[in-house]
C-alpha atoms as a PDB file:
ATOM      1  CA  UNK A   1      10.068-107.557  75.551  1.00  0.00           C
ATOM      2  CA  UNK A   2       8.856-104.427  74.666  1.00  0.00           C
ATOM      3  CA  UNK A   3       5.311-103.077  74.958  1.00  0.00           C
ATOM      4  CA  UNK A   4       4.087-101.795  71.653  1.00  0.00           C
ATOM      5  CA  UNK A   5       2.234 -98.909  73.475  1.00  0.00           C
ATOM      6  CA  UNK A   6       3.118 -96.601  75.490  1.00  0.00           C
ATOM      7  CA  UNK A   7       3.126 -97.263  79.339  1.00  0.00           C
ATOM      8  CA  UNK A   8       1.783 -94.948  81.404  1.00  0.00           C
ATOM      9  CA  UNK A   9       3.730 -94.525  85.084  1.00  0.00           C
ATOM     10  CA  UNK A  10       3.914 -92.047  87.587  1.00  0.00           C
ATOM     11  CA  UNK A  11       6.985 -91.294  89.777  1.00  0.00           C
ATOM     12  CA  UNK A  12       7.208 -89.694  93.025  1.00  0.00           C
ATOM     13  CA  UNK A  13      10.050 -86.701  94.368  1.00  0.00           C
ATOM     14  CA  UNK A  14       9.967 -87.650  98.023  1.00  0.00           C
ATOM     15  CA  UNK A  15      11.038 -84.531 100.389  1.00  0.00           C
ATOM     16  CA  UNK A  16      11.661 -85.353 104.582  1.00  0.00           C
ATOM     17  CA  UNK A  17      12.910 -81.642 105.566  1.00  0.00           C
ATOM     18  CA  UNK A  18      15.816 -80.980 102.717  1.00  0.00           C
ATOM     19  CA  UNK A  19      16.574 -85.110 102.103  1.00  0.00           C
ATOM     20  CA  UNK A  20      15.148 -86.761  98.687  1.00  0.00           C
ATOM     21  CA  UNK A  21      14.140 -90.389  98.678  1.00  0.00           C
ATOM     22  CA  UNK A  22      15.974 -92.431  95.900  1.00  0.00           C
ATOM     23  CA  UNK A  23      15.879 -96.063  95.193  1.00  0.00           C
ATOM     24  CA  UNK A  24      18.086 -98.333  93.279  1.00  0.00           C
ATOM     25  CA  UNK A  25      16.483 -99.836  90.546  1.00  0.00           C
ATOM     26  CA  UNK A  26      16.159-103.862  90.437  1.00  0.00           C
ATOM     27  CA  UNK A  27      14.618-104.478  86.830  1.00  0.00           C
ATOM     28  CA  UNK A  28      14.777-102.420  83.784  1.00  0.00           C
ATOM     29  CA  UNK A  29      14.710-100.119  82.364  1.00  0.00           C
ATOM     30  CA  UNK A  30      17.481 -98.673  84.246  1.00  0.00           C
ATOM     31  CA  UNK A  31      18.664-101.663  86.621  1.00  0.00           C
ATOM     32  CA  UNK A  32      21.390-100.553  89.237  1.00  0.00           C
ATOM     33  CA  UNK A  33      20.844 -96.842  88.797  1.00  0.00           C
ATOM     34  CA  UNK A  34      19.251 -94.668  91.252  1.00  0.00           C
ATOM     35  CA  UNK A  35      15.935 -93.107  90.543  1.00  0.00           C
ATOM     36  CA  UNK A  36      12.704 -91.467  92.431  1.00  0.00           C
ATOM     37  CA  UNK A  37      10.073 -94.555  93.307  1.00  0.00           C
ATOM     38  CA  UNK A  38       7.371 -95.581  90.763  1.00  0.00           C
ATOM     39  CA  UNK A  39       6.061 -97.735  88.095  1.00  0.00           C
ATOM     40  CA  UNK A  40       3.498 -98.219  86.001  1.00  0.00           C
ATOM     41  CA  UNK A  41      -0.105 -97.231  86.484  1.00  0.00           C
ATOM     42  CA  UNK A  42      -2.881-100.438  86.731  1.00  0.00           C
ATOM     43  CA  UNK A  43      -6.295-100.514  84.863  1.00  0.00           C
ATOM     44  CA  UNK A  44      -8.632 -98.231  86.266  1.00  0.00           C
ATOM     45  CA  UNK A  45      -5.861 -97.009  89.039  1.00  0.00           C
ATOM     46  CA  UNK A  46      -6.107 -93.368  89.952  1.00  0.00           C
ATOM     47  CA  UNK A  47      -2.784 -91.456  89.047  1.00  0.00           C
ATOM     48  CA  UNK A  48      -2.525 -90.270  93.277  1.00  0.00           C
ATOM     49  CA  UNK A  49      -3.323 -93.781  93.926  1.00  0.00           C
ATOM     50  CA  UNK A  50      -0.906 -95.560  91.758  1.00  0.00           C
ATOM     51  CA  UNK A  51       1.504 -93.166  92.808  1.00  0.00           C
ATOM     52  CA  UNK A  52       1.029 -93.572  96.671  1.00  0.00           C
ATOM     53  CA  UNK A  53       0.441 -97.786  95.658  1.00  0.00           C
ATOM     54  CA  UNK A  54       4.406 -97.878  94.371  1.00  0.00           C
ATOM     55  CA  UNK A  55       5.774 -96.082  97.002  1.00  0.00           C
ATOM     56  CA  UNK A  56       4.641 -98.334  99.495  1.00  0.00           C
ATOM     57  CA  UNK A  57       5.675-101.285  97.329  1.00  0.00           C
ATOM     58  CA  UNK A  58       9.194 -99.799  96.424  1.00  0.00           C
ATOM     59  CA  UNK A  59      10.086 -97.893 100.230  1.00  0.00           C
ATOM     60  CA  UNK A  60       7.339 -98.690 102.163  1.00  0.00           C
ATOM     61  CA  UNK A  61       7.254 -94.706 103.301  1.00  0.00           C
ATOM     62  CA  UNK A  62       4.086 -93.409 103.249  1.00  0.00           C
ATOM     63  CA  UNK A  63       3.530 -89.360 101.391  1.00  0.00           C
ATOM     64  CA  UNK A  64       1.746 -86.712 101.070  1.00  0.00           C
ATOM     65  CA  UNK A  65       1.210 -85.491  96.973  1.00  0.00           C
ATOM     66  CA  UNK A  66       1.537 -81.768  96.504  1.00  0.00           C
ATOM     67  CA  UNK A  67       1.140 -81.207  93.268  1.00  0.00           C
ATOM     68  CA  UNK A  68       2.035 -82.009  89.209  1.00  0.00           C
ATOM     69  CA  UNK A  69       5.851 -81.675  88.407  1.00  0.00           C
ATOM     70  CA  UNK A  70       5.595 -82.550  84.893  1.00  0.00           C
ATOM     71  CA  UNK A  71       5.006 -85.257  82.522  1.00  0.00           C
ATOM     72  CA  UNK A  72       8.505 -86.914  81.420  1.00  0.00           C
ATOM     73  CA  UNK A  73       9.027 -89.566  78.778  1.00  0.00           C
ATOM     74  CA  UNK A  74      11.901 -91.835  77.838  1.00  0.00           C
ATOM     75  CA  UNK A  75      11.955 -94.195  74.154  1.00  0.00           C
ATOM     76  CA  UNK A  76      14.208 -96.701  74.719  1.00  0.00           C
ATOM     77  CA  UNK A  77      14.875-100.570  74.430  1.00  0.00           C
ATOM     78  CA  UNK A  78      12.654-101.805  76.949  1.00  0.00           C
ATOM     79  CA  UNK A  79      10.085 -99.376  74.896  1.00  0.00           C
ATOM     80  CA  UNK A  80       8.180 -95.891  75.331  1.00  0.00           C
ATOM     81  CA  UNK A  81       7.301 -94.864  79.024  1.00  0.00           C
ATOM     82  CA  UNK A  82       5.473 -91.451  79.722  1.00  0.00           C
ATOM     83  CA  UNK A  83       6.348 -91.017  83.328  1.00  0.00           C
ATOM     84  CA  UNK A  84       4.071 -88.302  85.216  1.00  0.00           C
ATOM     85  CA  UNK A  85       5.966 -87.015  88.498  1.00  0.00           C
ATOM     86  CA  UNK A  86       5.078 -85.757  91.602  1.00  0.00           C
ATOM     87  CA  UNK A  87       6.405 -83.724  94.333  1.00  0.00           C
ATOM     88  CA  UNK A  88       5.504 -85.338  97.570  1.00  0.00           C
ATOM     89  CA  UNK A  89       5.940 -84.762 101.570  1.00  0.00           C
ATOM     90  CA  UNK A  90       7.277 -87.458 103.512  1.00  0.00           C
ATOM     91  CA  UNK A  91       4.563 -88.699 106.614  1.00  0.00           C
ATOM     92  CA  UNK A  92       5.457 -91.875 107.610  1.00  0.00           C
ATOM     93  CA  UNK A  93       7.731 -94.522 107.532  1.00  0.00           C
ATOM     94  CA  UNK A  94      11.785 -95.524 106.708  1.00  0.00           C
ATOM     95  CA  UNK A  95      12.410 -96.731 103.790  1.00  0.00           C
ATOM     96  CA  UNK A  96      13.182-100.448 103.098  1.00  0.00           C
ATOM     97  CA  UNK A  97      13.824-101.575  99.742  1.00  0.00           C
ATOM     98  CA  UNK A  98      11.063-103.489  98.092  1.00  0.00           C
ATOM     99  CA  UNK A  99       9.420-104.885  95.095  1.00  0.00           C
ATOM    100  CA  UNK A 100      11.848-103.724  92.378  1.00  0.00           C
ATOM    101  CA  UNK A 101      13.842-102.276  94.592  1.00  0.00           C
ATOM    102  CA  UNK A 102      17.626-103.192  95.829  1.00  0.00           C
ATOM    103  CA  UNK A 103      17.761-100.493  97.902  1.00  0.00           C
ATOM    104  CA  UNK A 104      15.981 -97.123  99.271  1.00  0.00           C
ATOM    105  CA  UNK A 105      17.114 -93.998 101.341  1.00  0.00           C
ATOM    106  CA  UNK A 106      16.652 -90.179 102.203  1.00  0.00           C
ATOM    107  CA  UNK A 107      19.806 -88.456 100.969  1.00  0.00           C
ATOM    108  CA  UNK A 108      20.753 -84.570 100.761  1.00  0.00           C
ATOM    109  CA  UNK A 109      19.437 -82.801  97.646  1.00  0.00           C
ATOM    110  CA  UNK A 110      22.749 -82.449  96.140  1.00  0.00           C
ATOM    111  CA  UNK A 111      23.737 -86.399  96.594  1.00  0.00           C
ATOM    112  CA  UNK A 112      20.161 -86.899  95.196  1.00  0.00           C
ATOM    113  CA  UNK A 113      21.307 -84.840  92.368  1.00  0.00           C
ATOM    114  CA  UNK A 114      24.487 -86.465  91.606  1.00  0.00           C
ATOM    115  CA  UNK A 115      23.290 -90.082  91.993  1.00  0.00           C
ATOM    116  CA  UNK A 116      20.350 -90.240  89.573  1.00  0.00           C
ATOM    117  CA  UNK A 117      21.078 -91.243  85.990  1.00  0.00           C
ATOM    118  CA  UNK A 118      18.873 -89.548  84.062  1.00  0.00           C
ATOM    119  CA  UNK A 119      18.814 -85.779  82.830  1.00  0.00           C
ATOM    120  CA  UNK A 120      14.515 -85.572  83.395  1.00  0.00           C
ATOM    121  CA  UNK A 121      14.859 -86.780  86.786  1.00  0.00           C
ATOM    122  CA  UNK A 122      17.261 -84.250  88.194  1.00  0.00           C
ATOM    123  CA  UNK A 123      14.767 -81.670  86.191  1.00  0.00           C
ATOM    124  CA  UNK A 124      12.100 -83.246  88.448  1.00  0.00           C
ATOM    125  CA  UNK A 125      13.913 -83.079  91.303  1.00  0.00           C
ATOM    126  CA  UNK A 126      15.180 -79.523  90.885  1.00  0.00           C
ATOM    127  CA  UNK A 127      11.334 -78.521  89.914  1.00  0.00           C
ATOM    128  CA  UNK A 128       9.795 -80.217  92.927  1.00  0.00           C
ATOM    129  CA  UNK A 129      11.907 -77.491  95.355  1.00  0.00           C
ATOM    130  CA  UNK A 130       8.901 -74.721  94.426  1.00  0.00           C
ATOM    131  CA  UNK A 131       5.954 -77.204  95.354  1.00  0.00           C
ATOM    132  CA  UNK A 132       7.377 -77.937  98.503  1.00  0.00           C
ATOM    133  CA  UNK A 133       9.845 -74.986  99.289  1.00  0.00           C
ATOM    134  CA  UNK A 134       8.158 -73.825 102.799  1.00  0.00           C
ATOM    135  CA  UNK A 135       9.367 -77.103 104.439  1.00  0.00           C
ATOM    136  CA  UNK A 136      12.251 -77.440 103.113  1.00  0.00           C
END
């Protein structure tokens, strides 16, 4: 069912070198498609720390956030999610699927590009290159 409010979420654009971590989704909204790791935000949950929180869930690869990509949103039939995204580092850890996840890897940029199923996300990708452009 839908939530009649909006649901706050934050995502995560995962860089190790020029790779971007993707998962594929388990639940909806978007179940089977690839996507950066997230979710929604918990009462009283910092945005880094709800961030940081479902990456470990989803990957269990640890980050580093860099800074704001942008605030996304998406109105569909599972209901209205405003997604804020961030570009991250990678620091620790190989991803393992998890939580709502059926899978989770580093791939190339361009594979990263191709694979997600959403229009916003590649945005986020593509803008997450100029917060973390001296490593990668």
């Amino acid at each position: 069912m839908a939530s009649l409010h909006p649901v706050p979420s934050v995502g995560l654009v995962v860089w190790r070198g020029s790779d971007v971590l993707l998962i594929k989704r388990g639940k909806q909204p978007w179940q089977g498609r690839w996507a950066i790791p997230g979710g929604r935000i918990e009462r009283g949950e910092a945005l880094h720390d709800a961030a940081s929180r479902e990456l470990a869930e989803e990957t269990g690869v640890k980050a580093k956030i860099m800074g704001l990509i942008g605030v996304f949103e998406s109105i569909n039939e599972y209901g209205h999610f405003v997604m804020i995204d961030y570009a991250a580092r990678w620091v620790s850890g190989d991803p393992v699927a998890g939580d709502d996840a059926l899978a989770a890897e580093f791939v190339p940029v361009e594979q990263a590009l191709e694979r997600v199923a959403w229009d916003d996300t590649r945005l986020a990708i593509q803008q997450s290159m100029a917060l973390i452009a001296p490593d990668c």
